[in-house]
N, C-alpha and C. Protein backbone atom coordinates (compact mmCIF):
# COMPACT_ATOMS: atom_id res chain seq x y z
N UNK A 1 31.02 -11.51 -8.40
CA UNK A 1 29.65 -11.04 -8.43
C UNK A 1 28.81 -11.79 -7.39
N UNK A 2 28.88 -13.00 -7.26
CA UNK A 2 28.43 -14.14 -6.32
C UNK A 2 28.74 -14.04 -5.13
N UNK A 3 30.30 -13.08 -4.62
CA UNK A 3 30.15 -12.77 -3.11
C UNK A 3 29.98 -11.58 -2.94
N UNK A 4 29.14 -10.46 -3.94
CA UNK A 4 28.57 -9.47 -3.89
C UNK A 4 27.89 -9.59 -3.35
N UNK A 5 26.56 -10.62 -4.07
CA UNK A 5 25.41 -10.59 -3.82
C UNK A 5 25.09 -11.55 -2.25
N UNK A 6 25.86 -12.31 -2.20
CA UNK A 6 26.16 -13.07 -0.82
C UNK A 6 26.24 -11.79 0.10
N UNK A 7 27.12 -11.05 -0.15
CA UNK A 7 27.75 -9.98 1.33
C UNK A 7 26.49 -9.57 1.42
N UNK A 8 26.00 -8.36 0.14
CA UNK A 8 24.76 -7.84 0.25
C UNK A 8 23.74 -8.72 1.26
N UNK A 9 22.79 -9.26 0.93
CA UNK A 9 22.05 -10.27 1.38
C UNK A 9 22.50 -10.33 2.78
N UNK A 10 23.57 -10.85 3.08
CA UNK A 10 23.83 -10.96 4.38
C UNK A 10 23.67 -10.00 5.62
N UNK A 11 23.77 -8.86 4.82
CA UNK A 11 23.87 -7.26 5.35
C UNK A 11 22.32 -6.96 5.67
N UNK A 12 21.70 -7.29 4.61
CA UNK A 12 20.05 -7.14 4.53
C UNK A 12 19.69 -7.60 5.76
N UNK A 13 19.88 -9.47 5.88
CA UNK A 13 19.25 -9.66 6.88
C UNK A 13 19.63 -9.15 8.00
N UNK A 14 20.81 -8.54 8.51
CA UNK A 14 21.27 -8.14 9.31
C UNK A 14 20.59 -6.98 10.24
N UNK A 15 20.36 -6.09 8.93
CA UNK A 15 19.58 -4.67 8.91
C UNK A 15 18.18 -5.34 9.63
N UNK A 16 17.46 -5.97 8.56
CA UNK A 16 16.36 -6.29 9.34
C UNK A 16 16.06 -6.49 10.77
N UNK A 17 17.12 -7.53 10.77
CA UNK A 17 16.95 -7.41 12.33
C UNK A 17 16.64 -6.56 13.74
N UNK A 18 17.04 -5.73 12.94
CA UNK A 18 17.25 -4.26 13.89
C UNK A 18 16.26 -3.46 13.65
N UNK A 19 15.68 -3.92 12.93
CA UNK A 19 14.14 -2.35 12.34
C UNK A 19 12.93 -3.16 13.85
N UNK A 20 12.26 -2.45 13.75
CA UNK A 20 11.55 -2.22 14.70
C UNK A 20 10.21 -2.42 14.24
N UNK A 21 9.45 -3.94 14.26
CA UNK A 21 8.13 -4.04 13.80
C UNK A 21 6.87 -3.97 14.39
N UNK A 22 5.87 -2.68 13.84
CA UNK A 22 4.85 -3.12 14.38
C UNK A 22 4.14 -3.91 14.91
N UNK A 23 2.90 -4.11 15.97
CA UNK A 23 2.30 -4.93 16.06
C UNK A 23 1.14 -4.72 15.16
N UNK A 24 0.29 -5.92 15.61
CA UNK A 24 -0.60 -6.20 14.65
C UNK A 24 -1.81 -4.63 14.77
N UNK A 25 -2.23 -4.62 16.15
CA UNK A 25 -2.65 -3.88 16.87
C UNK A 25 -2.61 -2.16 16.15
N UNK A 26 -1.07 -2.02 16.25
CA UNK A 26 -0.64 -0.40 15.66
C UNK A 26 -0.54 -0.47 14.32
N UNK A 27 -0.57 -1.71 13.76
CA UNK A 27 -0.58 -1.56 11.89
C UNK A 27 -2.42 -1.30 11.86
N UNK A 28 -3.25 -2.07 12.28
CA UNK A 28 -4.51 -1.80 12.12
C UNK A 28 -5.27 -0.52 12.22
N UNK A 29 -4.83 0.09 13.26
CA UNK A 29 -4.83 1.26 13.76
C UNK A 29 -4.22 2.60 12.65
N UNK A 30 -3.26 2.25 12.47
CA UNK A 30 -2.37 2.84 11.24
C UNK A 30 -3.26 2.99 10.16
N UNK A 31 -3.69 1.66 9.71
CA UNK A 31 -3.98 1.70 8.63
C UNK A 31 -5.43 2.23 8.51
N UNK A 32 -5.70 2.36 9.63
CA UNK A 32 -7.67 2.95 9.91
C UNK A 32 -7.43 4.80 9.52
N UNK A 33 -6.65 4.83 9.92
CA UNK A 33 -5.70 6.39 10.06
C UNK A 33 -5.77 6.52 8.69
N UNK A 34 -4.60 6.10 7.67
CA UNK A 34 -4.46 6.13 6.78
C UNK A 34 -5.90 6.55 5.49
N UNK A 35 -6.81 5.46 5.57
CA UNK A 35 -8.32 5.15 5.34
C UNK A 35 -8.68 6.47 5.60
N UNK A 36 -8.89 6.66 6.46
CA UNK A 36 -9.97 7.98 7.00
C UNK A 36 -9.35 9.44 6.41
N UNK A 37 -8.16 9.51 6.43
CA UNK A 37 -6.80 11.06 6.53
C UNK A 37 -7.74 11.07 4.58
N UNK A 38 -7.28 9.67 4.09
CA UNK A 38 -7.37 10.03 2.24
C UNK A 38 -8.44 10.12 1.99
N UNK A 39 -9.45 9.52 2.65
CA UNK A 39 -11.13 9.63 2.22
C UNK A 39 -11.11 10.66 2.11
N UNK A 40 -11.21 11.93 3.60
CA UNK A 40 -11.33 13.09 3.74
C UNK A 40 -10.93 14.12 2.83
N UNK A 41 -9.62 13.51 2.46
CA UNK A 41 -8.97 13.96 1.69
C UNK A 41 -9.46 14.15 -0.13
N UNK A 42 -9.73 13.00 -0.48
CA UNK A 42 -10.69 12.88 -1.67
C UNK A 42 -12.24 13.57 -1.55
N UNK A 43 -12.97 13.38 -0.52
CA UNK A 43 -13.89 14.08 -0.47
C UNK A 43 -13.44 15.94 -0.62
N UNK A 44 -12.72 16.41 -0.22
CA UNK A 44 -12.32 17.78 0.18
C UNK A 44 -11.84 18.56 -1.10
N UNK A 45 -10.84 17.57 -1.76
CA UNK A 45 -10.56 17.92 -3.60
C UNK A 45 -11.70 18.00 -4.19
N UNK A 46 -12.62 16.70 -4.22
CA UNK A 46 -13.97 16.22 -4.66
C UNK A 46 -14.59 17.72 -4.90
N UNK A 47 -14.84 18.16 -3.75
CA UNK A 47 -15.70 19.75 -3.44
C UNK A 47 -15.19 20.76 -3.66
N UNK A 48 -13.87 21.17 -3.90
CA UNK A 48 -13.07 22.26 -4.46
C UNK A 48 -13.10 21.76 -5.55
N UNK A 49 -12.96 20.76 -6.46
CA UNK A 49 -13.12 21.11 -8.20
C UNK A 49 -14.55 20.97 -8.22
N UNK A 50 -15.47 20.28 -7.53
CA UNK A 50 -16.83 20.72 -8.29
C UNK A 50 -17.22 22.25 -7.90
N UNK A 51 -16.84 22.91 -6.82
CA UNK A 51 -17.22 24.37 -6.63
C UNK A 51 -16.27 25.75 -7.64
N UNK A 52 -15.10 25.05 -8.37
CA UNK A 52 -14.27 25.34 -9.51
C UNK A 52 -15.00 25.57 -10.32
N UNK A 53 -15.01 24.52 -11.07
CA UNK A 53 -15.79 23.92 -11.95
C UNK A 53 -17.23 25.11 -11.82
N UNK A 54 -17.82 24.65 -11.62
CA UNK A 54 -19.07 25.28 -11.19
C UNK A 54 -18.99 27.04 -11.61
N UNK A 55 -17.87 27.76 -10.96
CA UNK A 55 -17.20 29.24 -11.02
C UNK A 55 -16.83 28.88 -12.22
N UNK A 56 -16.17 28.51 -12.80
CA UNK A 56 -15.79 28.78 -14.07
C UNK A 56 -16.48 28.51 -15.04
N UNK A 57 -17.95 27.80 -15.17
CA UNK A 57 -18.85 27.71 -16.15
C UNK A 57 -19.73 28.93 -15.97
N UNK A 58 -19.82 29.19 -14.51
CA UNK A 58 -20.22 30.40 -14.39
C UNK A 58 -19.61 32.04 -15.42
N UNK A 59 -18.43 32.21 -15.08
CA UNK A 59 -18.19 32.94 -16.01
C UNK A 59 -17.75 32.87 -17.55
N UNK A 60 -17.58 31.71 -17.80
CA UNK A 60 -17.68 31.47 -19.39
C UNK A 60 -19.18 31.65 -20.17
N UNK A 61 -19.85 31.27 -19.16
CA UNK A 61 -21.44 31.66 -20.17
C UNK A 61 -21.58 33.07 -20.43
């Protein structure tokens, strides 16, 4: 079990090595992206269920 988890591990760091990390620069950027895409995104649901909403109290009265 102990040179399972040894091989594993070993393999991991291995992998890592090879991935390809952002800079600081394109994570910030990324993450400004990210921020803005879901806001929009929440705002846009936000206004389709209150204009729902809204239609459907409409015809229940």
């Amino acid at each position: 079990m102990a040179n399972k988890l040894s091989r594993f591990l070993s393999e991991v760091k291995s992998e890592l090595k090879k991935v390809s990390w952002s800079t600081k620069k394109e994570l910030i950027g990324s993450t400004g992206i990210v921020i803005v895409t879901v806001s929009l995104l929440a705002l846009f649901i936000g206004v389709v269920d209150f204009v729902i909403s809204r239609l459907v109290n409409l015809v229940i009265r």
